[in-house]
C-alpha atoms as a PDB file:
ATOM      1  CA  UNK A   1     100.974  23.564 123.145  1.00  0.00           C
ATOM      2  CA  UNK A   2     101.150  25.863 120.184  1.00  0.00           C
ATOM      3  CA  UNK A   3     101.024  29.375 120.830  1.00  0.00           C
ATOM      4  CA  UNK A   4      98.391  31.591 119.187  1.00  0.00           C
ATOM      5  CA  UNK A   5     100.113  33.953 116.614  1.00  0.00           C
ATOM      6  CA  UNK A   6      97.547  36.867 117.264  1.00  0.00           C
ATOM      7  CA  UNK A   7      98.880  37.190 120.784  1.00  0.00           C
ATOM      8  CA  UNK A   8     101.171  40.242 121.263  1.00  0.00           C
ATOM      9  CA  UNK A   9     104.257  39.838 123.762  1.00  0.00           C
ATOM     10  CA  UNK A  10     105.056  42.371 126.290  1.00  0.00           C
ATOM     11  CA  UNK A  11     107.870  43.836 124.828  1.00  0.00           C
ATOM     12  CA  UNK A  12     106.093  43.935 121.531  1.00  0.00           C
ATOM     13  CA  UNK A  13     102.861  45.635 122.467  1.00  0.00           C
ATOM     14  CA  UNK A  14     105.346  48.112 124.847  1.00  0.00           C
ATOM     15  CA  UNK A  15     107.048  48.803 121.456  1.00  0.00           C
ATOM     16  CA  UNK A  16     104.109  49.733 119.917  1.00  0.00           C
ATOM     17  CA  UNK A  17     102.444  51.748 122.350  1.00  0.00           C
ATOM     18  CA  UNK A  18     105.682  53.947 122.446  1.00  0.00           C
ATOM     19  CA  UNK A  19     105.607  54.122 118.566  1.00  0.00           C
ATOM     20  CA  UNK A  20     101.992  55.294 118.694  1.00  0.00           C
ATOM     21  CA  UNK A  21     103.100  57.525 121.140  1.00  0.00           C
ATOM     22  CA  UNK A  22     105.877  59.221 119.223  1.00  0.00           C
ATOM     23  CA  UNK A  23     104.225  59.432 115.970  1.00  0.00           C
ATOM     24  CA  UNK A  24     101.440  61.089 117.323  1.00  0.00           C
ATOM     25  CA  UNK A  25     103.882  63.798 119.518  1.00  0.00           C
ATOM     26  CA  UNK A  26     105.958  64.191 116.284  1.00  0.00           C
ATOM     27  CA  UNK A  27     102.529  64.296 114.102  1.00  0.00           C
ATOM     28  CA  UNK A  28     101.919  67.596 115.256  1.00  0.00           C
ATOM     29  CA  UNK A  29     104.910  69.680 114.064  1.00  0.00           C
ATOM     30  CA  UNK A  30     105.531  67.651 110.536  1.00  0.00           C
ATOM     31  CA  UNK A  31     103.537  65.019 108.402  1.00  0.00           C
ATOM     32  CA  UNK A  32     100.261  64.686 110.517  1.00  0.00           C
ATOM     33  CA  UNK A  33      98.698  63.445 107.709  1.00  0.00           C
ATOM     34  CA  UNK A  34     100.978  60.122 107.594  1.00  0.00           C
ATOM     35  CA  UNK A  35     101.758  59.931 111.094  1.00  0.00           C
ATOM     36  CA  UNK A  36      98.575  60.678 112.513  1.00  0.00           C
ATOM     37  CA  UNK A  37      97.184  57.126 110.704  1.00  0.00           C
ATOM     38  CA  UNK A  38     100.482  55.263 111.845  1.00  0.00           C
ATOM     39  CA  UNK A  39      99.562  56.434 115.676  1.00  0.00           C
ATOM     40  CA  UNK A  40      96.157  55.463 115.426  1.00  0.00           C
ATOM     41  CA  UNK A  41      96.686  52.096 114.191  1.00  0.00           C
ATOM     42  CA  UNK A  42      99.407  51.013 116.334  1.00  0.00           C
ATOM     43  CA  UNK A  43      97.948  52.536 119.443  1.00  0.00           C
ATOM     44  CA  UNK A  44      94.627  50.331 118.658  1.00  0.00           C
ATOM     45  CA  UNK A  45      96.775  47.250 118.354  1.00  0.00           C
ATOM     46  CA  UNK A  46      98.765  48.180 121.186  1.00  0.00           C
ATOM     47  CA  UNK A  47      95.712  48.458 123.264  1.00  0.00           C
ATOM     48  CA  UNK A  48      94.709  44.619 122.302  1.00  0.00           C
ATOM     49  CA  UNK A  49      91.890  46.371 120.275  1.00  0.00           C
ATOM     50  CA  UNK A  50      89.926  47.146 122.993  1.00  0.00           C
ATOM     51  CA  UNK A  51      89.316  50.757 124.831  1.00  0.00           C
ATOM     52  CA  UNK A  52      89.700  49.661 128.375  1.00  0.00           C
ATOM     53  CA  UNK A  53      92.619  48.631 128.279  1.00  0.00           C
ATOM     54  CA  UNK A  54      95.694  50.202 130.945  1.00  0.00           C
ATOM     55  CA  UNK A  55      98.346  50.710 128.720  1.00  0.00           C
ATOM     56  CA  UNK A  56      98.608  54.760 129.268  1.00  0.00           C
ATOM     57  CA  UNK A  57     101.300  55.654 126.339  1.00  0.00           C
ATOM     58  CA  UNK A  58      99.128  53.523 123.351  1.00  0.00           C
ATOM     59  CA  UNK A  59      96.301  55.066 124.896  1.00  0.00           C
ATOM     60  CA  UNK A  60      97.678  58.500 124.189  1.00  0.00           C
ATOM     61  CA  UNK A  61      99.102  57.819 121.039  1.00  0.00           C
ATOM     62  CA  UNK A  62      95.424  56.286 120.119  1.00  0.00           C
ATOM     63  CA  UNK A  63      93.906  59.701 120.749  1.00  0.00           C
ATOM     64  CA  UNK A  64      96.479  61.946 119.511  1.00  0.00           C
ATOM     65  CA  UNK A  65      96.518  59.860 116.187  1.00  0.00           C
ATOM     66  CA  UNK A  66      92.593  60.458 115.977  1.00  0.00           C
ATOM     67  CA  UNK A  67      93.131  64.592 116.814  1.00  0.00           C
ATOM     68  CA  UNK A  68      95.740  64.651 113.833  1.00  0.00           C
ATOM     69  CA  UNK A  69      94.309  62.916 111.245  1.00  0.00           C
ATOM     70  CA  UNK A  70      90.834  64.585 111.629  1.00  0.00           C
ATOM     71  CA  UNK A  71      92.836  68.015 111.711  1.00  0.00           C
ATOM     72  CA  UNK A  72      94.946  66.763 108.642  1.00  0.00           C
ATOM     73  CA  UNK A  73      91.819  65.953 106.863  1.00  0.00           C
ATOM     74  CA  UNK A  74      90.082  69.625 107.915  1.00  0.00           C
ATOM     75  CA  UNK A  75      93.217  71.436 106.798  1.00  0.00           C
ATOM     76  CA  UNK A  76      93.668  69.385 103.108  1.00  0.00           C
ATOM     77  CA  UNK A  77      89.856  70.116 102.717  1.00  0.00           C
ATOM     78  CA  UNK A  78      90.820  74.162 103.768  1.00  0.00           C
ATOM     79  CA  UNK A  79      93.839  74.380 101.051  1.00  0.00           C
ATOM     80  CA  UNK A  80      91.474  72.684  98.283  1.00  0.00           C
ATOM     81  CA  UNK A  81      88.852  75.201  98.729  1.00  0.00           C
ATOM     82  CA  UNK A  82      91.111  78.062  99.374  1.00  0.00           C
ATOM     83  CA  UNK A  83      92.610  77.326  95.729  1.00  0.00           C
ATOM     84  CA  UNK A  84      89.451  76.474  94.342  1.00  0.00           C
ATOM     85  CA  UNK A  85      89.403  73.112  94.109  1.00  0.00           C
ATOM     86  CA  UNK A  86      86.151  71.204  94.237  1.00  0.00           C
ATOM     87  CA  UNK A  87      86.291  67.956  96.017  1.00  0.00           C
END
């Protein structure tokens, strides 16, 4: 039987719940704003796309990409308007 090419091994979707993880610890002290996307996304296909899912580290890295973004986002937003930029 062929295998289906969306399926994720387990060593594959561990490796990507620990990047997600990572990026999103190492989002917070330097370059949230490209990090905080990277841990988002590979957290959600880490998970298998779904919420319920028990993979703990994707999980976290899922939520902690969400918290940085949204904060990168609020603080480019705060240095346009504190130079006067409209946007």
């Amino acid at each position: 039987m062929a295998s289906n090419s969306r399926t994720h091994s387990p060593s594959n979707t561990s490796a990507l719940s620990w990047v997600s993880l990572i990026c999103g610890i190492i989002g917070f002290f330097t370059l949230g704003i490209i990090l905080g996307p990277i841990a988002l996304i590979t957290g959600w296909i880490a998970m298998g796309k779904r919420f319920n899912s028990g993979n703990v580290p994707a999980m976290i890295g899922f939520i902690l990409g969400a918290v940085i973004t949204v904060l990168a986002i609020i603080a480019l937003i705060g240095g346009a308007a504190v130079y006067g930029m409209s946007i």
